[in-house]
C-alpha atoms as a PDB file:
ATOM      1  CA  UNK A   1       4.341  -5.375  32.934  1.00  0.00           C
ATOM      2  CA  UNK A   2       0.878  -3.995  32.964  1.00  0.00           C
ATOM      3  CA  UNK A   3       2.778  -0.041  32.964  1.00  0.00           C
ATOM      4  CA  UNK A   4       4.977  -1.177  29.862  1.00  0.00           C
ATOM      5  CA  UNK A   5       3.440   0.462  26.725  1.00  0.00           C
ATOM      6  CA  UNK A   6       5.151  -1.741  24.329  1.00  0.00           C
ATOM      7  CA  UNK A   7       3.288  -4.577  25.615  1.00  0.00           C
ATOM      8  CA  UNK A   8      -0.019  -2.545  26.253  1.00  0.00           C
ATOM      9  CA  UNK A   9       0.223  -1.209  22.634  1.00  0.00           C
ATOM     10  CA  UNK A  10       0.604  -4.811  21.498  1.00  0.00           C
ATOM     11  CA  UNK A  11      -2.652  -5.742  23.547  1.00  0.00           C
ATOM     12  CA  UNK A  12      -4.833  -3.210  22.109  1.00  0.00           C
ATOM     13  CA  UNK A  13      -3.543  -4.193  18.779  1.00  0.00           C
ATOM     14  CA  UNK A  14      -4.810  -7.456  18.885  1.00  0.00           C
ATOM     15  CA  UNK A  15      -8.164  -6.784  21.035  1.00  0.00           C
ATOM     16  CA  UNK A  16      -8.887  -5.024  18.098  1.00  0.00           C
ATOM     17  CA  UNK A  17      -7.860  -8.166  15.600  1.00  0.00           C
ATOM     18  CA  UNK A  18      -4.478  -7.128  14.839  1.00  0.00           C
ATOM     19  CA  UNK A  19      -2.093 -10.172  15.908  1.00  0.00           C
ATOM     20  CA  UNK A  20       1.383  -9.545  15.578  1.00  0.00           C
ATOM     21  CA  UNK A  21       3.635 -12.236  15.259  1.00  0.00           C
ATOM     22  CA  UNK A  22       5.161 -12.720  18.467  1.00  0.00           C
ATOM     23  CA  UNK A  23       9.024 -12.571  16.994  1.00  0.00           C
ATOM     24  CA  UNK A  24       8.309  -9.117  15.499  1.00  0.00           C
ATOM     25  CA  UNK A  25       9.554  -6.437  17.871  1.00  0.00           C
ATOM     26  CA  UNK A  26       7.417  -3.205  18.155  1.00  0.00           C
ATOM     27  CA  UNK A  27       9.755  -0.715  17.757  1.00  0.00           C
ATOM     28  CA  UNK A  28       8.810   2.665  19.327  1.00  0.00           C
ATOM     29  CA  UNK A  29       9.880   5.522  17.469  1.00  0.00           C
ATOM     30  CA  UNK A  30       7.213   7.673  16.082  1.00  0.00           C
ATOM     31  CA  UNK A  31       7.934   6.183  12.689  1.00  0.00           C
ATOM     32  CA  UNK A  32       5.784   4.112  10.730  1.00  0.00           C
ATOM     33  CA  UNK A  33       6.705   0.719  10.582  1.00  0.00           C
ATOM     34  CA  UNK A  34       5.479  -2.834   9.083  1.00  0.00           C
ATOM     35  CA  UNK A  35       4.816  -5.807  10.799  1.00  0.00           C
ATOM     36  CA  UNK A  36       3.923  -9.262  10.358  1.00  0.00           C
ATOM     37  CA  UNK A  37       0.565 -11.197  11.901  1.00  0.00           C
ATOM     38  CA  UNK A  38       0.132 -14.702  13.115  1.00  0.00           C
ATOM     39  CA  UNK A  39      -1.239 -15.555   9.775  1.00  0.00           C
ATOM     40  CA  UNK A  40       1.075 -14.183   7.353  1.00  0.00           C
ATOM     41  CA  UNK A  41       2.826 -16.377   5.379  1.00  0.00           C
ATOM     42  CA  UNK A  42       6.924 -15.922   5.731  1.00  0.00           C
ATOM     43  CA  UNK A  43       8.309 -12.455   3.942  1.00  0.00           C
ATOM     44  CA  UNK A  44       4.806 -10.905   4.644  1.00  0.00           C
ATOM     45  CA  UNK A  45       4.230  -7.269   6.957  1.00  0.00           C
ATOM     46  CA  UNK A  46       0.311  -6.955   6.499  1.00  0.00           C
ATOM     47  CA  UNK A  47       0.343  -4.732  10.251  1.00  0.00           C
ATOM     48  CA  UNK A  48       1.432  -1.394  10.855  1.00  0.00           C
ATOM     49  CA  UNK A  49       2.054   0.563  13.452  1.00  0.00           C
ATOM     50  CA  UNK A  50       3.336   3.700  14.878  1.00  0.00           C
ATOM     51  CA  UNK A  51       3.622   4.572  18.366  1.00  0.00           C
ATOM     52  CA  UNK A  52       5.389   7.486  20.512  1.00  0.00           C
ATOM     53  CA  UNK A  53       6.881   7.388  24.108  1.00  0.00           C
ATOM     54  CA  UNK A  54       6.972  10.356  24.540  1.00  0.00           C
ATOM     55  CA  UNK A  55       4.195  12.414  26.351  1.00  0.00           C
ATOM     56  CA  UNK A  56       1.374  11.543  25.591  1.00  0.00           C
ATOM     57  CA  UNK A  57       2.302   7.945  25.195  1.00  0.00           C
ATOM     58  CA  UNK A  58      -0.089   6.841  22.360  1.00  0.00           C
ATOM     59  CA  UNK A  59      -0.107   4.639  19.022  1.00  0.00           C
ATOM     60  CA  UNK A  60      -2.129   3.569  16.103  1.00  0.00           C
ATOM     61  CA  UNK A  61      -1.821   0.185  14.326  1.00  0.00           C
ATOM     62  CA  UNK A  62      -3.867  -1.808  12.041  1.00  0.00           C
ATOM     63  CA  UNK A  63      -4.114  -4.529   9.069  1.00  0.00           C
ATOM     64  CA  UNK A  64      -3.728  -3.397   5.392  1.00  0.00           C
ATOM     65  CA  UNK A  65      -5.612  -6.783   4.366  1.00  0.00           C
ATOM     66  CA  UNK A  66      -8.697  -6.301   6.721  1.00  0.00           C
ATOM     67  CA  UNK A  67      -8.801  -2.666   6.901  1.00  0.00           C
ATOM     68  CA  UNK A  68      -8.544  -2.460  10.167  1.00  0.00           C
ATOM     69  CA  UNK A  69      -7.536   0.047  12.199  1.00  0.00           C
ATOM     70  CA  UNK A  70      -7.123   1.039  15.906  1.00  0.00           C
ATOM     71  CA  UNK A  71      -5.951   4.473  18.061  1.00  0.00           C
ATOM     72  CA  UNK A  72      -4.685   3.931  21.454  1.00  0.00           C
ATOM     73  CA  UNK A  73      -3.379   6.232  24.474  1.00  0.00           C
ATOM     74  CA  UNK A  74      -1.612   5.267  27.470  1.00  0.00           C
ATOM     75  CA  UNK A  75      -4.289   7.276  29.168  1.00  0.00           C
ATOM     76  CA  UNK A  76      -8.149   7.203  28.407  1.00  0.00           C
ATOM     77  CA  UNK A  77      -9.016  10.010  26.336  1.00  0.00           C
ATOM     78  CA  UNK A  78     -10.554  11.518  29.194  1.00  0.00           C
ATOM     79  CA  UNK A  79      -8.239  11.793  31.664  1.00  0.00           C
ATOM     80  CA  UNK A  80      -5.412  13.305  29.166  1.00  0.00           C
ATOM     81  CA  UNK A  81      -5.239  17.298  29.557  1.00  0.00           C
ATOM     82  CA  UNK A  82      -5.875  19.961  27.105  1.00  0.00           C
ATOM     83  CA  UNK A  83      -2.774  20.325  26.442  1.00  0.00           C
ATOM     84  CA  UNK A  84      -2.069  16.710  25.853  1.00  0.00           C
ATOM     85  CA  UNK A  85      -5.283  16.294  23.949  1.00  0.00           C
ATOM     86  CA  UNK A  86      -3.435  19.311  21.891  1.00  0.00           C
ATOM     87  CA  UNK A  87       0.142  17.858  21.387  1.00  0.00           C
ATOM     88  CA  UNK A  88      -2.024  14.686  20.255  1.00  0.00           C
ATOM     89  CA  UNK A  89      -4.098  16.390  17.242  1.00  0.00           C
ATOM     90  CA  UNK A  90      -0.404  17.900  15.962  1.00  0.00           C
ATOM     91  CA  UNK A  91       1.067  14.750  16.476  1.00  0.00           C
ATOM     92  CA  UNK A  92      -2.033  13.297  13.963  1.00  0.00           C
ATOM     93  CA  UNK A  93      -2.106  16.357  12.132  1.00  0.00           C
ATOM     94  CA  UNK A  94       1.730  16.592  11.328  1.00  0.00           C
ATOM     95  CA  UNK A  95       1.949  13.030  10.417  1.00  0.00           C
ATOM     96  CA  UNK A  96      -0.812  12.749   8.437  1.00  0.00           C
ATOM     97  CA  UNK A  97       0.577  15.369   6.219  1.00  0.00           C
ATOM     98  CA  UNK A  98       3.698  13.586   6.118  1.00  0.00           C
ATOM     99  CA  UNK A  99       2.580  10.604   5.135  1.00  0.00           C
ATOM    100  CA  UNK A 100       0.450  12.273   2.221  1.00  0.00           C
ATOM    101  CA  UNK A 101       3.608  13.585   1.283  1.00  0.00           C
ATOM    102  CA  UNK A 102       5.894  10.482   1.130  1.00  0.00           C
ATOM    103  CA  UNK A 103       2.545   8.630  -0.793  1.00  0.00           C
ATOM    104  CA  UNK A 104       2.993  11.208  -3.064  1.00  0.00           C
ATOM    105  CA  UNK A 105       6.656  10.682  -3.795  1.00  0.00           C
ATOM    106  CA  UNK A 106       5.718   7.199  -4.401  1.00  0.00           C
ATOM    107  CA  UNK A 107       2.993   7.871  -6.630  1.00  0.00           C
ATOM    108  CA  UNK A 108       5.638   9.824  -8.664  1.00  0.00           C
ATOM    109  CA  UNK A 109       8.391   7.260  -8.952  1.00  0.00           C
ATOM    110  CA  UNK A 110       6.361   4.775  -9.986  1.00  0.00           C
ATOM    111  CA  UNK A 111       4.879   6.434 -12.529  1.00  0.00           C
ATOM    112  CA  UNK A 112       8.324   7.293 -13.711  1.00  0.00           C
ATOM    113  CA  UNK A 113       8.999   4.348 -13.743  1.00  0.00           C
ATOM    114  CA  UNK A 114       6.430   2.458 -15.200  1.00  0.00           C
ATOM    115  CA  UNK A 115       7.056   5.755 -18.638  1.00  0.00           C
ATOM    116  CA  UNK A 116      10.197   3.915 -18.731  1.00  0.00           C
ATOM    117  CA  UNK A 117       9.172   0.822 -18.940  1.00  0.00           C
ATOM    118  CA  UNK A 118       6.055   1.814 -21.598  1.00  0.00           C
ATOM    119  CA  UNK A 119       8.507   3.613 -23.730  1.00  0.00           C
ATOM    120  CA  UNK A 120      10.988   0.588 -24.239  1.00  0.00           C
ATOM    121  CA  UNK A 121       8.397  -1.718 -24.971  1.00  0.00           C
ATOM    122  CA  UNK A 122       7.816  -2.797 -28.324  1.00  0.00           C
ATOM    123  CA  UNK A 123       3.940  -3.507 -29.641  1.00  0.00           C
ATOM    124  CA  UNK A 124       2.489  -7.067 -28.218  1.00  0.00           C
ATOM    125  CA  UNK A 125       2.771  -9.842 -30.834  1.00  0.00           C
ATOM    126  CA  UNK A 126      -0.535 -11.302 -31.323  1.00  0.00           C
ATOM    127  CA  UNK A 127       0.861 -15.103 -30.718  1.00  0.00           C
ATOM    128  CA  UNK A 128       1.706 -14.331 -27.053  1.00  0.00           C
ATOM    129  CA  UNK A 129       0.393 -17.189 -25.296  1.00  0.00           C
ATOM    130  CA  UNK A 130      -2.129 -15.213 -23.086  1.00  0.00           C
ATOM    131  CA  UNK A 131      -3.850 -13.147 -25.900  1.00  0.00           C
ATOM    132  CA  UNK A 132      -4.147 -16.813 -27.747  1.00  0.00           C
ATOM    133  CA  UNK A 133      -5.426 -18.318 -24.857  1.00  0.00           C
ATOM    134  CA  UNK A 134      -7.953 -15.619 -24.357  1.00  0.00           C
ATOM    135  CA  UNK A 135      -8.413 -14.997 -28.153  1.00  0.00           C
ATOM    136  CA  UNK A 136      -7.975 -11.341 -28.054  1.00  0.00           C
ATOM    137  CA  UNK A 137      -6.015  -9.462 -30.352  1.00  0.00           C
ATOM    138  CA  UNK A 138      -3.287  -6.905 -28.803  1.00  0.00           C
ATOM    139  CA  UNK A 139      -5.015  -3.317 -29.310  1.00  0.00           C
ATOM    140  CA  UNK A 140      -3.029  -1.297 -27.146  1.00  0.00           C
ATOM    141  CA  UNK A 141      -0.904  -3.576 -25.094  1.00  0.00           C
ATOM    142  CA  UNK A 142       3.064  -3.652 -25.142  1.00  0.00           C
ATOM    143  CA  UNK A 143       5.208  -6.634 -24.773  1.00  0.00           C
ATOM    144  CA  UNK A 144       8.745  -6.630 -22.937  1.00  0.00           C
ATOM    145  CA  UNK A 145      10.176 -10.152 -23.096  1.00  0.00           C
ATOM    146  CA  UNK A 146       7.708 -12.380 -22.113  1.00  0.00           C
ATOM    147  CA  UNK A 147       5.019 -10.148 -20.233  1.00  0.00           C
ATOM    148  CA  UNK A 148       2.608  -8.053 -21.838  1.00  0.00           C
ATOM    149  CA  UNK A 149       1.930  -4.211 -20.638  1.00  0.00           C
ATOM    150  CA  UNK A 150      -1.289  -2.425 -20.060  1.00  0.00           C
ATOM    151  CA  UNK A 151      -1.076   1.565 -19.141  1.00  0.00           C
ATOM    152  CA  UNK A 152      -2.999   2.489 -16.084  1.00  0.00           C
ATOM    153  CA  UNK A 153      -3.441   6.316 -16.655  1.00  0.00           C
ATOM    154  CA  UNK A 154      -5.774   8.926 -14.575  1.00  0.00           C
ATOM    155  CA  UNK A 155      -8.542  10.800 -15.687  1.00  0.00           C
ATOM    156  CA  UNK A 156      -6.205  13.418 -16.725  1.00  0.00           C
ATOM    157  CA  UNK A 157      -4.561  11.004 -19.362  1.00  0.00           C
ATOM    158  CA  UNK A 158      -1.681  10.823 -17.354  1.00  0.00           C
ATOM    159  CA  UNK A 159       0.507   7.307 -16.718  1.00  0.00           C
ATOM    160  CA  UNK A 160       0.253   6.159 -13.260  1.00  0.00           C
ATOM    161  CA  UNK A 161       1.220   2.799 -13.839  1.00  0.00           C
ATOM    162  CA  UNK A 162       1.511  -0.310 -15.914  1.00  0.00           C
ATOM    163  CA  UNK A 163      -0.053  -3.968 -15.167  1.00  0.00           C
ATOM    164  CA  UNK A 164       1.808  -6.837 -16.516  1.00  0.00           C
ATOM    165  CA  UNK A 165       0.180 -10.475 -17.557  1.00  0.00           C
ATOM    166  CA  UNK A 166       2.688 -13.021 -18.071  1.00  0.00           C
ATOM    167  CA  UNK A 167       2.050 -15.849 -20.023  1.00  0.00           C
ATOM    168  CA  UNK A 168       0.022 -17.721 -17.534  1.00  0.00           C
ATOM    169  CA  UNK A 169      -2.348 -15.066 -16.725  1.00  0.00           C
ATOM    170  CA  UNK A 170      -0.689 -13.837 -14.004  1.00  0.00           C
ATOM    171  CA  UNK A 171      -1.380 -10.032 -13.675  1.00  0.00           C
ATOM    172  CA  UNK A 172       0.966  -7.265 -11.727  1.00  0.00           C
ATOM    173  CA  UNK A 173       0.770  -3.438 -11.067  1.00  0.00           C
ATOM    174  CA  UNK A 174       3.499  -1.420 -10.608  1.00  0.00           C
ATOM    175  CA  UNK A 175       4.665  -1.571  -6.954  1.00  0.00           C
ATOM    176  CA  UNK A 176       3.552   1.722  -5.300  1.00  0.00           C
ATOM    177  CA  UNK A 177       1.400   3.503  -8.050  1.00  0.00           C
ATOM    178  CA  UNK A 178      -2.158   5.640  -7.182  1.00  0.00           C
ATOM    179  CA  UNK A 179      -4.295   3.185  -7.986  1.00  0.00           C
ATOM    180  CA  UNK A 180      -7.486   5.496  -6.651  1.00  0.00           C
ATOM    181  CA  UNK A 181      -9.184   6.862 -10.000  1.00  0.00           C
ATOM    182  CA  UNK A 182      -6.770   4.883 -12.779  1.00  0.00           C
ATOM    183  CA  UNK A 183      -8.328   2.482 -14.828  1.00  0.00           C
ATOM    184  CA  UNK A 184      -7.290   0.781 -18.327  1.00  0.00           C
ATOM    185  CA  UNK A 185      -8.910   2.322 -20.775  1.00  0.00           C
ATOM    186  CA  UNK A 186     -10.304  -0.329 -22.946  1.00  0.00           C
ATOM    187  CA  UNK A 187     -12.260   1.661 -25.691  1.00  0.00           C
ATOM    188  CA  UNK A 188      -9.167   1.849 -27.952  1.00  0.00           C
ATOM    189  CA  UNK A 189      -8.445  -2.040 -27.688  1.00  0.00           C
ATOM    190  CA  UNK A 190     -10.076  -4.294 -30.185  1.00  0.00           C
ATOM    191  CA  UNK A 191     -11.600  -7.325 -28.004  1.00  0.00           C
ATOM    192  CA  UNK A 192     -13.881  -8.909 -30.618  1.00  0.00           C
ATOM    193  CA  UNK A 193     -12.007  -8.281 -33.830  1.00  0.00           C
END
């Protein structure tokens, strides 16, 4: 067992604080995949992981939720080869650039999707239960059904998401926007009026 990279991979992992639930298969593929820990609750993937067989055999894994993060080779860095060490900066390299690339695909359809959403929402009604609860008029929020609609938007005034509040207070943002640099902008919204 102690020549099996699965379970090597799966040692590192959690020397480094990443526990993986012990059901959860690592699946080695190259791909990125999602995992639960030991403390998740059921339905949660808080891990990731990738990690390659082939040559060199080496992986990376971490936790979303701690920030955590750890690189691991089959060999120690300094007995791979040039050439290895090589393969293993394109491997990095390549899927770094990949993933950039799918993030921003993801960035786009939510953004997309959250438009929709803004655009066939009618203006809040200032007797929604959170805005009397809070006693805050609507200003620029939205209402569709029961939850009311914020835009997110980027310095450049574009929409990269929405947050919703339902009733109880309970506030969403659009599953897979760019949060980095959005904000609400809260100039245009009358709190104290």
């Amino acid at each position: 067992m102690q020549n099996d990279p699965i379970t090597q991979f799966r040692q590192a992992l959690a020397d480094a604080g990443v526990v993986l639930a012990t059901h959860s298969p690592i699946i080695a593929d190259g791909a990125l995949h999602r995992a639960p820990l030991v403390t998740d609750r059921p339905g949660q993937k808080t891990a990731w992981y990738r990690l390659h067989l082939d040559s060199p055999i080496a992986g990376a894994g971490g936790d979303w939720r701690q920030g955590l993060s750890v690189r691991w080779s089959m060999k120690r860095p300094s007995a791979l080869t040039n050439k290895e060490r090589e393969m293993l900066q394109h491997r990095i390299e390549r899927e770094r650039a990949e993933r950039q690339t799918e993030l921003e695909v993801q960035h786009k359809e939510a953004a997309k999707r959250a438009l929709w959403i803004w655009n066939h929402a009618s203006s809040a009604k200032a007797d929604h239960e959170y805005l009397r609860r809070k006693q805050i008029h609507p200003g620029i929020a939205r209402q569709r059904d029961d939850l009311l609609l914020l835009p997110i938007t980027g310095f450049d005034g574009d929409l990269r998401g929405i947050q919703t509040i339902n009733p109880a207070g309970e506030k969403r943002f659009t599953r897979g926007m760019q949060k980095q640099g959005a904000f609400i902008r809260v100039d245009a919204m009358c709190v104290f009026c």
